[in-house]
Protein backbone atom coordinates (compact mmCIF):
# COMPACT_ATOMS: atom_id res chain seq x y z
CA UNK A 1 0.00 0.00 0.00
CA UNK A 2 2.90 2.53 0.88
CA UNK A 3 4.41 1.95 -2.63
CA UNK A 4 0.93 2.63 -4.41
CA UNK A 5 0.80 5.49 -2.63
CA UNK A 6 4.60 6.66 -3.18
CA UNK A 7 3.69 6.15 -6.96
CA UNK A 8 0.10 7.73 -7.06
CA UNK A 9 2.00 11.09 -5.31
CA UNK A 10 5.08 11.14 -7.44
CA UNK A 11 3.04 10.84 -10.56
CA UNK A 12 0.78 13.72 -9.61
CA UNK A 13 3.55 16.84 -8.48
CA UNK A 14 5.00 15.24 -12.14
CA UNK A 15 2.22 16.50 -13.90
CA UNK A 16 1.10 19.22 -11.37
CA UNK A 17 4.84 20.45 -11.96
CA UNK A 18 5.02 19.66 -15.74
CA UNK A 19 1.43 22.00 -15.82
CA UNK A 20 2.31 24.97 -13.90
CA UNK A 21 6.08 25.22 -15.31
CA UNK A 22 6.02 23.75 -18.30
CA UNK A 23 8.88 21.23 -20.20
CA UNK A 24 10.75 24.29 -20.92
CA UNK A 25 11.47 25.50 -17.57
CA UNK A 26 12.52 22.11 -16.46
CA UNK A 27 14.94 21.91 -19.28
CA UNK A 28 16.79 25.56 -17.87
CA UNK A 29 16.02 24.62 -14.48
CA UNK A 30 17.31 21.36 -14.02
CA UNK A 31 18.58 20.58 -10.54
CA UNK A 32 21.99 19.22 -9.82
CA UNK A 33 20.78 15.69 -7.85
CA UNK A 34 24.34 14.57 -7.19
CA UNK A 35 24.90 17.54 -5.17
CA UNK A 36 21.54 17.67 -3.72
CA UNK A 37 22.27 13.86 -3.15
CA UNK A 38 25.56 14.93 -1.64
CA UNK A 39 24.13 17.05 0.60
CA UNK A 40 21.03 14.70 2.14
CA UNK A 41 23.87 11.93 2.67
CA UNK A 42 26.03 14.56 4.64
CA UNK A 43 23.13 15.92 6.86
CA UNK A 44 21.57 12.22 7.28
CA UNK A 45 25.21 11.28 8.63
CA UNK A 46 25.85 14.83 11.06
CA UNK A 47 21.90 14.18 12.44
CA UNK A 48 23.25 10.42 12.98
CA UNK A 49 26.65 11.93 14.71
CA UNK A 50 24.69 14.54 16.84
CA UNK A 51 22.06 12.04 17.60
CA UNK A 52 24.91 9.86 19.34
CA UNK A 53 26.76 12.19 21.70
């Protein structure tokens, strides 16, 4: 049931996004996920760190 939902949400902000901004904007827009990726990885592990002292 969680992964029906997961997939019924990420499908709609996909369109909802692809709607209100438009293919074009997503093309200029385009976020770098490594560093995003990067940086949730780095936080997770500091939260993890702090969480232990």
């Amino acid at each position: 049931m969680h992964t029906l939902a997961m997939l019924v949400t990420t499908g709609a902000v996909a369109v909802l996004v692809y709607e209100w901004l438009g293919l074009a904007f997503l093309r200029r827009g385009w976020i770098n996920l490594d560093l995003l990726w990067m940086a949730a990885l780095i936080a997770t592990g500091c939260l993890l760190l702090i969480s232990l002292v």
